[in-house]
C-alpha atoms as a PDB file:
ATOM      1  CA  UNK A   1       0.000   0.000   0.000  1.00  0.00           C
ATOM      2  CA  UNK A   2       1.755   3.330  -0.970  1.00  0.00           C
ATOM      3  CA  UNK A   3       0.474   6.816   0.343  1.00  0.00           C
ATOM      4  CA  UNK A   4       0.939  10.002  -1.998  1.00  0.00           C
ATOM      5  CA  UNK A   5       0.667  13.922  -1.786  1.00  0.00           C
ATOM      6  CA  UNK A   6      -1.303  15.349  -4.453  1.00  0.00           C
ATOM      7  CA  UNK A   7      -0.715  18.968  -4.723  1.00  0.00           C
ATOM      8  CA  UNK A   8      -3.304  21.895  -4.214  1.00  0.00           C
ATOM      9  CA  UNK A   9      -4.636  22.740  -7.776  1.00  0.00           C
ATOM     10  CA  UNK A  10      -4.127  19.374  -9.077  1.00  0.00           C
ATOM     11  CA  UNK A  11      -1.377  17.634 -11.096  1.00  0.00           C
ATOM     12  CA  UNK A  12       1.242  18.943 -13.297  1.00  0.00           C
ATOM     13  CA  UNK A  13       3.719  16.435 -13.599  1.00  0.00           C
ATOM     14  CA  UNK A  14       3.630  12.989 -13.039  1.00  0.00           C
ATOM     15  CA  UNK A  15       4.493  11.376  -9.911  1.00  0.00           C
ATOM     16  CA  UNK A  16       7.715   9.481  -9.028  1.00  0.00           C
ATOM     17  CA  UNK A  17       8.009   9.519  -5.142  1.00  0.00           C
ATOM     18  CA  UNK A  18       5.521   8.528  -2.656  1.00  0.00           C
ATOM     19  CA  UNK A  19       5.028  10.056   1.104  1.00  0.00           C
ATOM     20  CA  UNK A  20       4.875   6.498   2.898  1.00  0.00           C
ATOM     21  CA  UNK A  21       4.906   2.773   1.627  1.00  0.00           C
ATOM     22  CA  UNK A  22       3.022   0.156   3.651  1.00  0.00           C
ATOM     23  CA  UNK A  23       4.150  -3.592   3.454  1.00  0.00           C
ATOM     24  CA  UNK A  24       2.650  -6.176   5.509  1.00  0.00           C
ATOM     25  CA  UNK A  25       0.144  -8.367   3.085  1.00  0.00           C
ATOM     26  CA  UNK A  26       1.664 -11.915   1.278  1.00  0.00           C
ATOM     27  CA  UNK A  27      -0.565 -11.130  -1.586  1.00  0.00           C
ATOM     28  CA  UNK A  28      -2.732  -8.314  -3.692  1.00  0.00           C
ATOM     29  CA  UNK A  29      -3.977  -5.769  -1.560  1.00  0.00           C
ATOM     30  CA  UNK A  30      -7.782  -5.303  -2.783  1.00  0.00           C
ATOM     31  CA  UNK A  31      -9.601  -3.187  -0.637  1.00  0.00           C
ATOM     32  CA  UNK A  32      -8.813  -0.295   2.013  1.00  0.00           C
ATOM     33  CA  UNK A  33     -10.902   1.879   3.793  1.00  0.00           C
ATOM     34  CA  UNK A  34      -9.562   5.460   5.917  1.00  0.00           C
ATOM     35  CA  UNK A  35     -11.404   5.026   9.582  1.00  0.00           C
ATOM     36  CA  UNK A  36     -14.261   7.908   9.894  1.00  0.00           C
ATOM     37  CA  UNK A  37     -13.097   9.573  12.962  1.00  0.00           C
ATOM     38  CA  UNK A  38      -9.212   8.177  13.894  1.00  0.00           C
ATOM     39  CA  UNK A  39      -6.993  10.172  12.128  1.00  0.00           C
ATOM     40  CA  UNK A  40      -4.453   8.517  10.006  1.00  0.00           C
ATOM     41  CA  UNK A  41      -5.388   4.834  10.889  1.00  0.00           C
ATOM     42  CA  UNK A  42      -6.296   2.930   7.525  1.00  0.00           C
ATOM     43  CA  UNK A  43      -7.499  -0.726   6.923  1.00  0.00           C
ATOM     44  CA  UNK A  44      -6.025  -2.525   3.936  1.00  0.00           C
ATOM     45  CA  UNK A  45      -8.171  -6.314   2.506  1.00  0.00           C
ATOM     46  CA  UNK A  46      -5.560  -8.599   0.933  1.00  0.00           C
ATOM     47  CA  UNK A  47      -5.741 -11.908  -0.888  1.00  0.00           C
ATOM     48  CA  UNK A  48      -3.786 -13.396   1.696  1.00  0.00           C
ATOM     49  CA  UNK A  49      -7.079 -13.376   3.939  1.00  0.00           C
ATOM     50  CA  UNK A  50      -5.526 -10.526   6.236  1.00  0.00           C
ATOM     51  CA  UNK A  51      -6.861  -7.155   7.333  1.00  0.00           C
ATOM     52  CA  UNK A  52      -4.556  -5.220   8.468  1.00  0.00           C
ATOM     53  CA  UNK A  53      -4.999  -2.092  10.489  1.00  0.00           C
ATOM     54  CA  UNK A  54      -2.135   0.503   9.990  1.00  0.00           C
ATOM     55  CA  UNK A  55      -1.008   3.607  11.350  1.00  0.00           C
ATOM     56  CA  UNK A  56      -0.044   5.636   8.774  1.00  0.00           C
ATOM     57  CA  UNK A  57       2.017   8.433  11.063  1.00  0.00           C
ATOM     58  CA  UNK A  58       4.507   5.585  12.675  1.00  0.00           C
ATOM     59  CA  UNK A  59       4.331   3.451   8.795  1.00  0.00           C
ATOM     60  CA  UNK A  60       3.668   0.533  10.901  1.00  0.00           C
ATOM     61  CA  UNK A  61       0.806  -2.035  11.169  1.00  0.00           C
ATOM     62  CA  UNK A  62      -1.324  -1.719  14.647  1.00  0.00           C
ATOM     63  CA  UNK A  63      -3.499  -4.236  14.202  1.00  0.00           C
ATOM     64  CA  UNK A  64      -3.939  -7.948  11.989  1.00  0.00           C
ATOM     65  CA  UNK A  65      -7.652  -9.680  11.429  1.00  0.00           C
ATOM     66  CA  UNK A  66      -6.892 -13.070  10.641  1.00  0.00           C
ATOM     67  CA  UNK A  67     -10.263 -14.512  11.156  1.00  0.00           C
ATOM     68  CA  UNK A  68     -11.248 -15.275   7.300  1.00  0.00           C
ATOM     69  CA  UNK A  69     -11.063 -19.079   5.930  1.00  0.00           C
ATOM     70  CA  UNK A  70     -11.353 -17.767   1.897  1.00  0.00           C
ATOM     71  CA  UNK A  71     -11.077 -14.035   0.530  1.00  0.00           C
ATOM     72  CA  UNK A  72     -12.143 -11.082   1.388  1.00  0.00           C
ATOM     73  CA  UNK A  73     -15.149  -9.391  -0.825  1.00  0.00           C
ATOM     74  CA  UNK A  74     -15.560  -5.952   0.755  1.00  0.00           C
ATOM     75  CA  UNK A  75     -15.710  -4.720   4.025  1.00  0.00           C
ATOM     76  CA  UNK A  76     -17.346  -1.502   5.460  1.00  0.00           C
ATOM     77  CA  UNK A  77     -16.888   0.397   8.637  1.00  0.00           C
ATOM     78  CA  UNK A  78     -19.649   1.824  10.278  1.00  0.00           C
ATOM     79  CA  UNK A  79     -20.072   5.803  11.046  1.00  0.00           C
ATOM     80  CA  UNK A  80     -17.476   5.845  13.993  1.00  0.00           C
ATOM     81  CA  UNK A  81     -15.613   2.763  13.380  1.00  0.00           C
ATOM     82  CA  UNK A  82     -16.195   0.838  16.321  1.00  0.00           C
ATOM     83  CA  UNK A  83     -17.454  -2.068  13.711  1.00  0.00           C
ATOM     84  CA  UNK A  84     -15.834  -3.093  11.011  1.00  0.00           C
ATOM     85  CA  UNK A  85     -18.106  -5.462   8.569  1.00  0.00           C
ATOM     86  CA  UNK A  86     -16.923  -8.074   5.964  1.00  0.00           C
ATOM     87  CA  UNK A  87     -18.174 -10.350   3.131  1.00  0.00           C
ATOM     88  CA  UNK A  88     -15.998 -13.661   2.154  1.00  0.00           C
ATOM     89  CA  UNK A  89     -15.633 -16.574  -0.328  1.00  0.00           C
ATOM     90  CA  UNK A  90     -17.105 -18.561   2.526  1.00  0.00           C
ATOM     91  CA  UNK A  91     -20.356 -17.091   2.084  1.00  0.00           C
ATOM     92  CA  UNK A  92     -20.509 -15.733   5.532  1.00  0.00           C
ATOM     93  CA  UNK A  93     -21.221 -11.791   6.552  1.00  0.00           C
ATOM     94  CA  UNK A  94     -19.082 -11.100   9.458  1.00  0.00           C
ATOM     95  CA  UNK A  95     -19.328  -8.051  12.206  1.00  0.00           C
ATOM     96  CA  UNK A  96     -15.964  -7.626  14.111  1.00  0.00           C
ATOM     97  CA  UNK A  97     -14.151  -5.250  16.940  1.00  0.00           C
ATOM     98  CA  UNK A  98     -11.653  -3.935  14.841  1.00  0.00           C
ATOM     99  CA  UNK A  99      -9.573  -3.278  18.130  1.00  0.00           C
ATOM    100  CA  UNK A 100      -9.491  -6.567  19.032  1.00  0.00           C
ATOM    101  CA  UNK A 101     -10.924  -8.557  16.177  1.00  0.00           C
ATOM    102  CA  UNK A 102     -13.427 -10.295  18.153  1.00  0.00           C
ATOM    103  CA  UNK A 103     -16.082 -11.487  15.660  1.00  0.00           C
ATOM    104  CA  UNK A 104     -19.486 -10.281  17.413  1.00  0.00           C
ATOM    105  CA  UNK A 105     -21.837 -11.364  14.783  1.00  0.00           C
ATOM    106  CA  UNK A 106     -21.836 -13.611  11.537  1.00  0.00           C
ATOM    107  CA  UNK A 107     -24.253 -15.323   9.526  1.00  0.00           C
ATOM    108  CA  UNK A 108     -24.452 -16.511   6.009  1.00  0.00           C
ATOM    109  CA  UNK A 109     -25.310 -14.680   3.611  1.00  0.00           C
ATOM    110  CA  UNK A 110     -25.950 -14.770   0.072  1.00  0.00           C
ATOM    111  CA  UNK A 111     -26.448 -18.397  -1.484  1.00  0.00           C
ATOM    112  CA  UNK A 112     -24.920 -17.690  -4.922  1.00  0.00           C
ATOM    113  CA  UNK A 113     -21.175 -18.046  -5.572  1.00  0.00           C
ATOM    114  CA  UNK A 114     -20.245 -14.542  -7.159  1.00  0.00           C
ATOM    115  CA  UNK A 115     -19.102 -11.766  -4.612  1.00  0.00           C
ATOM    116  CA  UNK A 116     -21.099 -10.574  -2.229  1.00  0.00           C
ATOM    117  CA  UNK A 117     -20.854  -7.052  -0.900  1.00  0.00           C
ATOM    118  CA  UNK A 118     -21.672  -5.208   2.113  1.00  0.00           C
ATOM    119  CA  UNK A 119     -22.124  -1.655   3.356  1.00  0.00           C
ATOM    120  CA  UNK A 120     -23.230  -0.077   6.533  1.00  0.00           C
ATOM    121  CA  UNK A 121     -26.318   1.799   6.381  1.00  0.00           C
ATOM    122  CA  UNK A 122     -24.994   5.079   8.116  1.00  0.00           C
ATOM    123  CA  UNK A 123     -25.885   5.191  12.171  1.00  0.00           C
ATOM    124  CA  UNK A 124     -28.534   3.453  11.663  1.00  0.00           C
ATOM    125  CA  UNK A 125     -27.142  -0.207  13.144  1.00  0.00           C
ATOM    126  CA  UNK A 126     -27.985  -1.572   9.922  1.00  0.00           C
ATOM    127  CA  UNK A 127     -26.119  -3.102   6.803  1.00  0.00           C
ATOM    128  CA  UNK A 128     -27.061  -3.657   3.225  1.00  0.00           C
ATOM    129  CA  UNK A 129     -25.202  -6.396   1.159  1.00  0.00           C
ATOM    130  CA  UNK A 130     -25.679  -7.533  -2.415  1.00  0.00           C
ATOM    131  CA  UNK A 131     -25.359 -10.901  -4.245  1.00  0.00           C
ATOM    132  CA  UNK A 132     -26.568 -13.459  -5.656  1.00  0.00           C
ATOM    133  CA  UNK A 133     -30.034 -16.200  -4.813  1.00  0.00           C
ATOM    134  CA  UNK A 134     -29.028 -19.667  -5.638  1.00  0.00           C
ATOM    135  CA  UNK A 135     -30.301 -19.111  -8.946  1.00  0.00           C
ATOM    136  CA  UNK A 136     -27.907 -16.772 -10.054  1.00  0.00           C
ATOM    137  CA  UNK A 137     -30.780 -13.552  -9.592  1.00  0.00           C
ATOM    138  CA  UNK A 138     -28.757 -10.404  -8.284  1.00  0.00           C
ATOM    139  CA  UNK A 139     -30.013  -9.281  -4.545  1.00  0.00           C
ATOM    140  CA  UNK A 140     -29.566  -6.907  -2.221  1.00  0.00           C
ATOM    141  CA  UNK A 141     -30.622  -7.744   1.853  1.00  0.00           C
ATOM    142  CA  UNK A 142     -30.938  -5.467   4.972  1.00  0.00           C
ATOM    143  CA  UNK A 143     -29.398  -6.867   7.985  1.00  0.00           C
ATOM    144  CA  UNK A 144     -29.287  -5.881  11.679  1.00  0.00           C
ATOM    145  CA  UNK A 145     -25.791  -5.629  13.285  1.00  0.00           C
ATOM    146  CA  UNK A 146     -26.654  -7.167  16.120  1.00  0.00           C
ATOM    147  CA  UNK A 147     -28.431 -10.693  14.755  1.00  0.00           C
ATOM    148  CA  UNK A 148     -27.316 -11.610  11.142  1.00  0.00           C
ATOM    149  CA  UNK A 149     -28.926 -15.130  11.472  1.00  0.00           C
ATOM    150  CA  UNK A 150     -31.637 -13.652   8.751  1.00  0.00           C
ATOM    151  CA  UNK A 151     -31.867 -10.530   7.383  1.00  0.00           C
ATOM    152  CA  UNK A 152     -34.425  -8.311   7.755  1.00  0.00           C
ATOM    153  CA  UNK A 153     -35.516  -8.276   4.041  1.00  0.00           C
ATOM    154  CA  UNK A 154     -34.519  -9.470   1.149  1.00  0.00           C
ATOM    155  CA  UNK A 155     -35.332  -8.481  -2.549  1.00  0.00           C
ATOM    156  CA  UNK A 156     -34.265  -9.809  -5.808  1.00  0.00           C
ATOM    157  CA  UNK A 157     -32.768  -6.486  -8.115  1.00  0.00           C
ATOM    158  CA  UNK A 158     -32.634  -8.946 -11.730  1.00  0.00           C
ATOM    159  CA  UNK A 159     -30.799 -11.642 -13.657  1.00  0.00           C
ATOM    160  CA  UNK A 160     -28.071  -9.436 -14.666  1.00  0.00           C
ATOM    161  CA  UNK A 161     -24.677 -11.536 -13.918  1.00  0.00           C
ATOM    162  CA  UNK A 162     -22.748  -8.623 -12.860  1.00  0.00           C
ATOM    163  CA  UNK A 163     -21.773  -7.715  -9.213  1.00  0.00           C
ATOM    164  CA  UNK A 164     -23.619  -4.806  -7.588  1.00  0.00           C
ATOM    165  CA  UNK A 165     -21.520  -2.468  -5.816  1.00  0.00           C
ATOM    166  CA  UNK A 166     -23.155  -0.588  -3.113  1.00  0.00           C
ATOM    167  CA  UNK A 167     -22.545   2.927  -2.097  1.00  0.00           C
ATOM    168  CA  UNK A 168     -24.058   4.849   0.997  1.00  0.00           C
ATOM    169  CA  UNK A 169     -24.934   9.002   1.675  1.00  0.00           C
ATOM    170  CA  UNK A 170     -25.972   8.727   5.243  1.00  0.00           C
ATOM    171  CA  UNK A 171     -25.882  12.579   4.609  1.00  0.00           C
ATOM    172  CA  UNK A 172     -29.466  12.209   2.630  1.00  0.00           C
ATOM    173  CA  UNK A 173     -30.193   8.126   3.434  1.00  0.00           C
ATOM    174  CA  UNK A 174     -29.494   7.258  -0.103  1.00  0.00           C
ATOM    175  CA  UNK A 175     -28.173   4.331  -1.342  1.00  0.00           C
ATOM    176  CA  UNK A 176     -26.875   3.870  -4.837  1.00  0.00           C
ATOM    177  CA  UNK A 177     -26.158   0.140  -6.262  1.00  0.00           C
ATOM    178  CA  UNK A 178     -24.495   0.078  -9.463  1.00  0.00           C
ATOM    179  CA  UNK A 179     -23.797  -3.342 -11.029  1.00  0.00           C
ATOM    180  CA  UNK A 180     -20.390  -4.082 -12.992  1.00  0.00           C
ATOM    181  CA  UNK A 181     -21.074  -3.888 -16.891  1.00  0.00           C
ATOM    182  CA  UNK A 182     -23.831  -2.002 -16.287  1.00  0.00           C
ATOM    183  CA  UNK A 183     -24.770   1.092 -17.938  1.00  0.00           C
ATOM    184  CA  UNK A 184     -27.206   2.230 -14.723  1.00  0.00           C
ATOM    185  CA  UNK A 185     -27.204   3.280 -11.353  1.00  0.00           C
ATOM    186  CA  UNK A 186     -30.314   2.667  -9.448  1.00  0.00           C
ATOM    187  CA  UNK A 187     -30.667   4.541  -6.233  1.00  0.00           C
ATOM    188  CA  UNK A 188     -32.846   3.907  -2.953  1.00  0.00           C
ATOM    189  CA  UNK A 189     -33.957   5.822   0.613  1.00  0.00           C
ATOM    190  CA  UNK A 190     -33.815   3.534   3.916  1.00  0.00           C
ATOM    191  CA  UNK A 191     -35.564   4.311   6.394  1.00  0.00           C
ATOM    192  CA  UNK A 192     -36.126   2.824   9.694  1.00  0.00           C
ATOM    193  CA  UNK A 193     -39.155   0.273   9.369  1.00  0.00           C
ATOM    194  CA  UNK A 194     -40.023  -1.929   7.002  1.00  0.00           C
ATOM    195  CA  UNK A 195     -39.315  -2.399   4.123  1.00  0.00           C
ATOM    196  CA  UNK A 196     -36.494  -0.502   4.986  1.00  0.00           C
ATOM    197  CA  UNK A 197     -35.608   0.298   1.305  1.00  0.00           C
ATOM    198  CA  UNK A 198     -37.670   1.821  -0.938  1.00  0.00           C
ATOM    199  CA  UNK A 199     -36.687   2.551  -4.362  1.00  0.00           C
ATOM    200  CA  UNK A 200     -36.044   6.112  -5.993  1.00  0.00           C
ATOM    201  CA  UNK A 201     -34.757   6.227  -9.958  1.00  0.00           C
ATOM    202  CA  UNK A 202     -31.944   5.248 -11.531  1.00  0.00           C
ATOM    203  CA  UNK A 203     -29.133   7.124 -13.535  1.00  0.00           C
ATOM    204  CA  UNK A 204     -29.062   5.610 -17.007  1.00  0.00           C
ATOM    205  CA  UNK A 205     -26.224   5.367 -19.179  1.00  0.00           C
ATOM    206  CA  UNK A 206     -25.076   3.574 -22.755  1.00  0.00           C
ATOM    207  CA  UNK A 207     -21.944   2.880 -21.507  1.00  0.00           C
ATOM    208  CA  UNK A 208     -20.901  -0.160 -19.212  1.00  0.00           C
ATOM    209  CA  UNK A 209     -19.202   0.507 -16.256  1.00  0.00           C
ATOM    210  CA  UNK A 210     -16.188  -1.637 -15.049  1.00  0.00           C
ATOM    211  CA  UNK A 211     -16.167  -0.068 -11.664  1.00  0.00           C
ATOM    212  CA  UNK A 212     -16.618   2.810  -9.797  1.00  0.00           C
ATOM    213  CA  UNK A 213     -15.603   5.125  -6.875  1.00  0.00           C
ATOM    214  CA  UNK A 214     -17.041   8.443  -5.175  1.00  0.00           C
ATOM    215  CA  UNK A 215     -16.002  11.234  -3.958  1.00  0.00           C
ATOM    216  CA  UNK A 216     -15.661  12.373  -0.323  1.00  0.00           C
ATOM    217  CA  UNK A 217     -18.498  14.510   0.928  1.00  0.00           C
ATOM    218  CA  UNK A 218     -15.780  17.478   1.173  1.00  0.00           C
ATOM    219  CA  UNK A 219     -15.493  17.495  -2.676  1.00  0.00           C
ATOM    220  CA  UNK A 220     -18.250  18.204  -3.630  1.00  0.00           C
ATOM    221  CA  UNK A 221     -19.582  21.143  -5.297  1.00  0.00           C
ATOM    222  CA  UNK A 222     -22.739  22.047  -3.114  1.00  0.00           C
ATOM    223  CA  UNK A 223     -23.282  25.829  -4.926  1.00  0.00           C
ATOM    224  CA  UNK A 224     -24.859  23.315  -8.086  1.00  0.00           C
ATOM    225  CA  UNK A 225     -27.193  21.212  -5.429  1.00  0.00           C
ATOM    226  CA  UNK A 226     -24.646  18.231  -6.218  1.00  0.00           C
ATOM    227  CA  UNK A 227     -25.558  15.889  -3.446  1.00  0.00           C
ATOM    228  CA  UNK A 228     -23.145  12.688  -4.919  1.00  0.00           C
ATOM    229  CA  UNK A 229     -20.560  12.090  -7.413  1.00  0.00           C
ATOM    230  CA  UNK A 230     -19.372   9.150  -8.929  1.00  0.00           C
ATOM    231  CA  UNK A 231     -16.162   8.420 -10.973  1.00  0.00           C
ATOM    232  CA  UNK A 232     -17.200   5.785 -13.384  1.00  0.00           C
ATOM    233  CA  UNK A 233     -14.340   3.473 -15.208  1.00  0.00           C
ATOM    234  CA  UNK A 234     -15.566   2.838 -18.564  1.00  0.00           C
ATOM    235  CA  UNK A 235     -15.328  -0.682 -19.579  1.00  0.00           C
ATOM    236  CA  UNK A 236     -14.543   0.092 -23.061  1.00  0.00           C
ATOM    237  CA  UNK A 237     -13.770   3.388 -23.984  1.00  0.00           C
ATOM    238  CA  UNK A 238     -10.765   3.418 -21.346  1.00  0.00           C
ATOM    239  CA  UNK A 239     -11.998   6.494 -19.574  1.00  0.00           C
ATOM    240  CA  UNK A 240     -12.910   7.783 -15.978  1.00  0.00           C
ATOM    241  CA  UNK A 241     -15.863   9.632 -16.257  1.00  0.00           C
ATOM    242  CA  UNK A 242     -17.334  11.896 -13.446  1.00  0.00           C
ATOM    243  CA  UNK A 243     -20.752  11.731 -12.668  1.00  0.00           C
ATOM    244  CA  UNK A 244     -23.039  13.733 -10.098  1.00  0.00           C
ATOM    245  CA  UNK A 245     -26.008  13.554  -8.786  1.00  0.00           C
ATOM    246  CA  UNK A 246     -28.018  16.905  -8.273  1.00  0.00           C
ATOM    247  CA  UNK A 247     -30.992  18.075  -6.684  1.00  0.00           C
ATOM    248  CA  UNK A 248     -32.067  20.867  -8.009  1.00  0.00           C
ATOM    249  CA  UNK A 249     -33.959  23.879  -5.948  1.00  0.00           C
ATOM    250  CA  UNK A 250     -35.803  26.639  -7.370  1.00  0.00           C
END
């Protein structure tokens, strides 16, 4: 994992040199994740089945969760990071301490064999994950932290075969779930009874999207009404594309 400084007003140059380099995983690093209120302590998902908590000041690891059989799908920390949540190859949604990396809840969770993922539902002591039925249908389930024996509901999205990647605003309670080679973005409010989702719209596009990442709250450019924004990596036009979402006010 390798930390760099990217200069007020953007780049001008490439960059050679990075601020600090992290080494600690066996294998490819595929997911980290900045804590939401500890300064400079970032968690880093690796195909060698580790998390590993770092402290990015001292360039040193703090912490190592080494409580997955298979690999790690995604993992989420909640709005103050006292919970850290994961999906795995094992088919299991896990809860831990992320001090101590106590496991306080697990369950299985989605019965298809494609990647599940899983996302924290702001303060709200739920979590949303997506994945796949046994039949291959792409789903999305609400879970509580606390019990993740069943989930509190379940709903199929489609038969698409791509794997939905979910993004939460806890800012508006707005959840966005995007699917990989998809050309949409379908977005939801939760609230705090049942169903607990209810659908919105959707962003539609032409283009297929191999992935996508947003941008921090801080970045965004409230004198339009932008409320989101996406960066979408085209899956065959080999371009980042920015996309926001706006709410416009008379």
């Amino acid at each position: 994992v390798k930390l760099w400084h990217i200069p007020d007003g953007g780049l001008s140059r490439n960059l050679t040199e990075w601020l600090v380099e992290l080494q600690g995983h066996k294998r490819r690093v595929a997911y980290i994740e900045w804590h939401p209120t500890a300064e400079n302590i970032l968690f880093s998902a690796g195909f060698d089945h580790l998390i590993i908590v770092w402290d990015i000041n001292r360039g040193e690891a703090i912490n190592i969760i080494d409580r997955h059989p298979d690999v790690i799908y995604s993992m989420s920390l909640n709005r103050d990071g006292s919970l850290l949540a994961t999906t795995c190859k094992d088919k299991k949604l896990r809860v831990f301490e992320p001090r101590s990396g106590i496991v306080v809840s697990e369950g299985v969770c989605h019965a298809g064999t494609k990647a599940s993922k899983v996302v924290f539902l702001g303060g709200t002591g739920r979590l949303l994950t997506t994945g796949f039925s046994k039949h291959s249908d792409r789903q999305y389930a609400v879970w509580s932290q606390h019990d993740l024996s069943n989930p509190l509901a379940c709903e199929t999205i489609d038969s698409s075969s791509g794997i939905v990647f979910p993004f939460c605003d806890s800012d508006t309670n707005m959840v966005y779930l995007a699917g990989k080679g998809d050309g949409n973005i379908r977005y939801y409010e939760y609230v705090n009874e049942a169903p607990w989702l209810h659908y919105l719209h959707q962003f539609i596009s032409g283009n297929p999207q191999r992935g996508l990442g947003m941008m921090p709250k801080r970045g965004i450019n409230t004198s339009t009404c932008e409320i989101f924004r996406f960066y979408k990596l085209h899956a065959t036009r080999g371009m980042c594309e920015p996309i926001s979402m706006i709410v416009p006010r008379k």
